[in-house]
N, C-alpha and C. Protein backbone atom coordinates (compact mmCIF):
# COMPACT_ATOMS: atom_id res chain seq x y z
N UNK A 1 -64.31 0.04 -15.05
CA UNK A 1 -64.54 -1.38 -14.94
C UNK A 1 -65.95 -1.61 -14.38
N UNK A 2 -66.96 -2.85 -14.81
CA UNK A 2 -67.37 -2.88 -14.28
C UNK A 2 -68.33 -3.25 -13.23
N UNK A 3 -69.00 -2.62 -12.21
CA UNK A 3 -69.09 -2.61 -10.64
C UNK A 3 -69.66 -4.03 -10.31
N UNK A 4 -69.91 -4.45 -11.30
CA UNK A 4 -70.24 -6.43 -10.92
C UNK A 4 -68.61 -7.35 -10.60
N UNK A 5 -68.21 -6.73 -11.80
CA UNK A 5 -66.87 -7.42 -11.61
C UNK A 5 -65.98 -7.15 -10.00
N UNK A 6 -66.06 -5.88 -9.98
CA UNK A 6 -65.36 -4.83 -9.10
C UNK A 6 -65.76 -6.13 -7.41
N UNK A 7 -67.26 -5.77 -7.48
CA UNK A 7 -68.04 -6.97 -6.65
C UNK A 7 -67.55 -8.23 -6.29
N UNK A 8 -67.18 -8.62 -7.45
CA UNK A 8 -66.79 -10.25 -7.48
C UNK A 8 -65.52 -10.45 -7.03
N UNK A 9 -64.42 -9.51 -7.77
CA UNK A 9 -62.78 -9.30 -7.28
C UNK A 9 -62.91 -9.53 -5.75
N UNK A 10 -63.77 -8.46 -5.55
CA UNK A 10 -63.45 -7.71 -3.76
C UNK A 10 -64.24 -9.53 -3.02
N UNK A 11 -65.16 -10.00 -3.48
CA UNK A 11 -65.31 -10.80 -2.62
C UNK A 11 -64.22 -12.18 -2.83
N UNK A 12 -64.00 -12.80 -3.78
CA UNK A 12 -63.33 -13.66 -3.66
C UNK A 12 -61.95 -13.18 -2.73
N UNK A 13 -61.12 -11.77 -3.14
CA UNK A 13 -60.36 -10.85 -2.26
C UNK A 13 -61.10 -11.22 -0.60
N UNK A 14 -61.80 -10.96 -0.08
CA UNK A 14 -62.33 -11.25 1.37
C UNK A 14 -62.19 -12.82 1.60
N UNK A 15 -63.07 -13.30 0.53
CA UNK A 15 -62.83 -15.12 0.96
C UNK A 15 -61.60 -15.59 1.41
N UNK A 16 -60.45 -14.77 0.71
CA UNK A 16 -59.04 -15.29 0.33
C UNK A 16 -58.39 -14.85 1.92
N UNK A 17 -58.49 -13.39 2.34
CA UNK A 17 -58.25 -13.15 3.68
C UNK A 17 -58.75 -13.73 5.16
N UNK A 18 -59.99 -14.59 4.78
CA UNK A 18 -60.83 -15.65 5.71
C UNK A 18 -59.53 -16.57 5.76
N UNK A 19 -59.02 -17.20 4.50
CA UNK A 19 -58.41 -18.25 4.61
C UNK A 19 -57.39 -18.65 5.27
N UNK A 20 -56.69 -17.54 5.12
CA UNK A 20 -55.15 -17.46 5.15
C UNK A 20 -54.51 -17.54 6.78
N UNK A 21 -53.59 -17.92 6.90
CA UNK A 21 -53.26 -18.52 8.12
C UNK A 21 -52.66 -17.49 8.74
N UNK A 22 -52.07 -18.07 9.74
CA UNK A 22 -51.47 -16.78 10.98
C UNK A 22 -50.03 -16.38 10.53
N UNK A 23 -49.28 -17.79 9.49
CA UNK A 23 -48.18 -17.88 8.95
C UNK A 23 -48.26 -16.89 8.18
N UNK A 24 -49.28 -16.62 7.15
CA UNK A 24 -49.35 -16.29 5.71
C UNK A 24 -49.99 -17.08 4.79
N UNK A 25 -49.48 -18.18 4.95
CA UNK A 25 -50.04 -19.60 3.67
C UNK A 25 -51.51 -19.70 3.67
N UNK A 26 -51.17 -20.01 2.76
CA UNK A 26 -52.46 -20.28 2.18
C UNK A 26 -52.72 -21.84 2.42
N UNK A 27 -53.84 -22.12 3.39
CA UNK A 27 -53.74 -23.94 3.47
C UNK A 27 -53.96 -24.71 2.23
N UNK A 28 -53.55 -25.67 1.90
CA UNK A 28 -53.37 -26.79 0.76
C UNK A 28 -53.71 -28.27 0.81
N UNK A 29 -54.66 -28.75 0.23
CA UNK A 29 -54.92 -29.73 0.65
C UNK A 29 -55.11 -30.71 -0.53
N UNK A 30 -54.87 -32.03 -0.38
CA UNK A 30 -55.04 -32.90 -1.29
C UNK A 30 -56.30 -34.01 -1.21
N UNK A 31 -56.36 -34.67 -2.33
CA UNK A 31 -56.89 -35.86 -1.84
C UNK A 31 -56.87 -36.72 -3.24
N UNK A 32 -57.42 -38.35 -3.20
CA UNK A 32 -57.34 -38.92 -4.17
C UNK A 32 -58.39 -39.22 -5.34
N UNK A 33 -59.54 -38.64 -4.34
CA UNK A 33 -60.37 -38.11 -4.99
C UNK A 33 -61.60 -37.23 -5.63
N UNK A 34 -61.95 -36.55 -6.93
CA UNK A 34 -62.41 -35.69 -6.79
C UNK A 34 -63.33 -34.91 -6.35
N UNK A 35 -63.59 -35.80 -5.35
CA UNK A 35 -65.36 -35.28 -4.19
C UNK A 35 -64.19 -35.14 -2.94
N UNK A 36 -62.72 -35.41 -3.05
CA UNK A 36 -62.25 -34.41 -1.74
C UNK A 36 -62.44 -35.70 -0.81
N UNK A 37 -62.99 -36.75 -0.87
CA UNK A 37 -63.22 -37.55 0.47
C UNK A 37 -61.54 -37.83 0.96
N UNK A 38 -61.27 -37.61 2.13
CA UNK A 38 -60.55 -38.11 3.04
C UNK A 38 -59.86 -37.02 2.73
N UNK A 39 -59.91 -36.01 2.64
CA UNK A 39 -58.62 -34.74 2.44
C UNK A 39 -57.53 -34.83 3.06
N UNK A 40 -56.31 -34.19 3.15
CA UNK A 40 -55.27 -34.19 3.86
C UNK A 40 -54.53 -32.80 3.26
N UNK A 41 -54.71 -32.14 4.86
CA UNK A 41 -53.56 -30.77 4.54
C UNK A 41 -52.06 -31.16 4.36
N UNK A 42 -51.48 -30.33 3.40
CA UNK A 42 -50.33 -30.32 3.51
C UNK A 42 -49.61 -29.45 3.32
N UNK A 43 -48.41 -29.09 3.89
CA UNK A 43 -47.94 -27.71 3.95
C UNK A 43 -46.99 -27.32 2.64
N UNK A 44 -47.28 -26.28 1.88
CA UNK A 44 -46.62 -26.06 0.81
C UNK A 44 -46.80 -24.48 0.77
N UNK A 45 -45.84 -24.29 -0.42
CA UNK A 45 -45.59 -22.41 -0.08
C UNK A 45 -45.93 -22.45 -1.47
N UNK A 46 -46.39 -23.44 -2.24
CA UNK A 46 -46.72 -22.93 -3.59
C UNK A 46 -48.01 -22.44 -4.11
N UNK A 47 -49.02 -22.96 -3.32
CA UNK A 47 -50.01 -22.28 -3.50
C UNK A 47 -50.13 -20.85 -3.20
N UNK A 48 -49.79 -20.73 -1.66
CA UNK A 48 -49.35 -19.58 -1.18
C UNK A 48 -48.64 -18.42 -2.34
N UNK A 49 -47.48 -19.02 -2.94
CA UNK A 49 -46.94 -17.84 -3.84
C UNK A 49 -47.68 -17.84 -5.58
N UNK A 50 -48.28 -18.29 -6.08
CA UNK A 50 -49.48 -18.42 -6.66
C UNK A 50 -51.05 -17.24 -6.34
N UNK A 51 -51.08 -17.64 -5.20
CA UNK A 51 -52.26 -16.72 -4.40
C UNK A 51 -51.48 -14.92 -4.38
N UNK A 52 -50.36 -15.36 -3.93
CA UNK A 52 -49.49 -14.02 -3.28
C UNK A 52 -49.43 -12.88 -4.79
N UNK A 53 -49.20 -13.51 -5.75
CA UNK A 53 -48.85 -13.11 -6.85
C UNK A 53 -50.14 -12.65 -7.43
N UNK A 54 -51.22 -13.26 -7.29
CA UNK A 54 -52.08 -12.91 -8.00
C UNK A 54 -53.01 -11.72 -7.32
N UNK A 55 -53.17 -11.92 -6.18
CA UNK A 55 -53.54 -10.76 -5.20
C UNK A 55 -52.03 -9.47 -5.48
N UNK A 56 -51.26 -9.11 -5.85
CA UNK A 56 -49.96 -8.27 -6.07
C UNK A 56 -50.82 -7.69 -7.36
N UNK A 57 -51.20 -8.47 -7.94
CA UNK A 57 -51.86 -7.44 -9.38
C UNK A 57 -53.15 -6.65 -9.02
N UNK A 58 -53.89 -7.11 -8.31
CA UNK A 58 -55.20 -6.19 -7.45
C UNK A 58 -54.35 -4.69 -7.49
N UNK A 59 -53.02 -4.72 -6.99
CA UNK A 59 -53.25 -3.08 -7.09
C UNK A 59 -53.71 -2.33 -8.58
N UNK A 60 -53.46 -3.20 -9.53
CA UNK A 60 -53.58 -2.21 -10.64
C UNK A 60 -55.18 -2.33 -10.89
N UNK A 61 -56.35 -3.10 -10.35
CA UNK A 61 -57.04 -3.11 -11.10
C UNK A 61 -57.68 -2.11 -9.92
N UNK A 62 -57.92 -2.16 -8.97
CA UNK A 62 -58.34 -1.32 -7.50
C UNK A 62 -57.48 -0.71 -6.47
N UNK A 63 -57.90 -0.20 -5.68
CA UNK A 63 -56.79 0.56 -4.72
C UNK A 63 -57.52 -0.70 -3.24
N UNK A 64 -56.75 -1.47 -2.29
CA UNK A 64 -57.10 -2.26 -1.90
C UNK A 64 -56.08 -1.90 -0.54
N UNK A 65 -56.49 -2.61 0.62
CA UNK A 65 -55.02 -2.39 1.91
C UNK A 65 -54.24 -2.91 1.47
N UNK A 66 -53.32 -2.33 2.82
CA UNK A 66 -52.02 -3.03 2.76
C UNK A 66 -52.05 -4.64 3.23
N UNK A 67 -52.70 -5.22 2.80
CA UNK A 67 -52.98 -6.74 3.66
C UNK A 67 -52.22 -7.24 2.41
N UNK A 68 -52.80 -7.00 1.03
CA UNK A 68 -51.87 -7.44 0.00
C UNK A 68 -50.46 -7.58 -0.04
N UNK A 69 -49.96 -6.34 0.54
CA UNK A 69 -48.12 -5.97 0.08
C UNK A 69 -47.41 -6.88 1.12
C-alpha cells in the first residue's frame, strides 16, 4: 500500500483518538446551520458505532494497538 496513504490512515487514526471521550463516544454535535453557528452536543452512540466499526477494519489494512479492539 501506499506510504502516503498509510500516512493519511494513521493520522486521521490519531485525530480520531484526540477525540474520543473518557466514555468511548465519540462527541456529536449538531446545528442548524451549515457554518456550525450555535452548535449543540448531543449524546448519541451512533456516531460512536459508525467510528467503532470503521476503525475495526484498520486491522486488515495495518497492524495498529489495542486502542481499536
Amino acid at each position: 500500500m501506499n506510504n502516503k496513504i498509510i500516512k493519511s490512515i494513521r493520522k486521521g487514526y490519531l485525530f480520531l483518538l484526540s477525540k474520543q471521550l473518557n466514555s468511548g463516544e465519540f462527541p456529536t454535535t449538531r446545528a442548524k446551520k451549515i457554518s456550525m453557528e450555535n452548535a449543540s452536543y448531543i449524546k448519541s452512540i451512533f456516531l460512536t458505532t459508525f467510528v467503532l466499526h470503521s476503525l475495526s477494519q484498520l486491522k486488515n489494512v495495518f497492524p495498529i494497538d489495542e486502542t481499536v479492539q
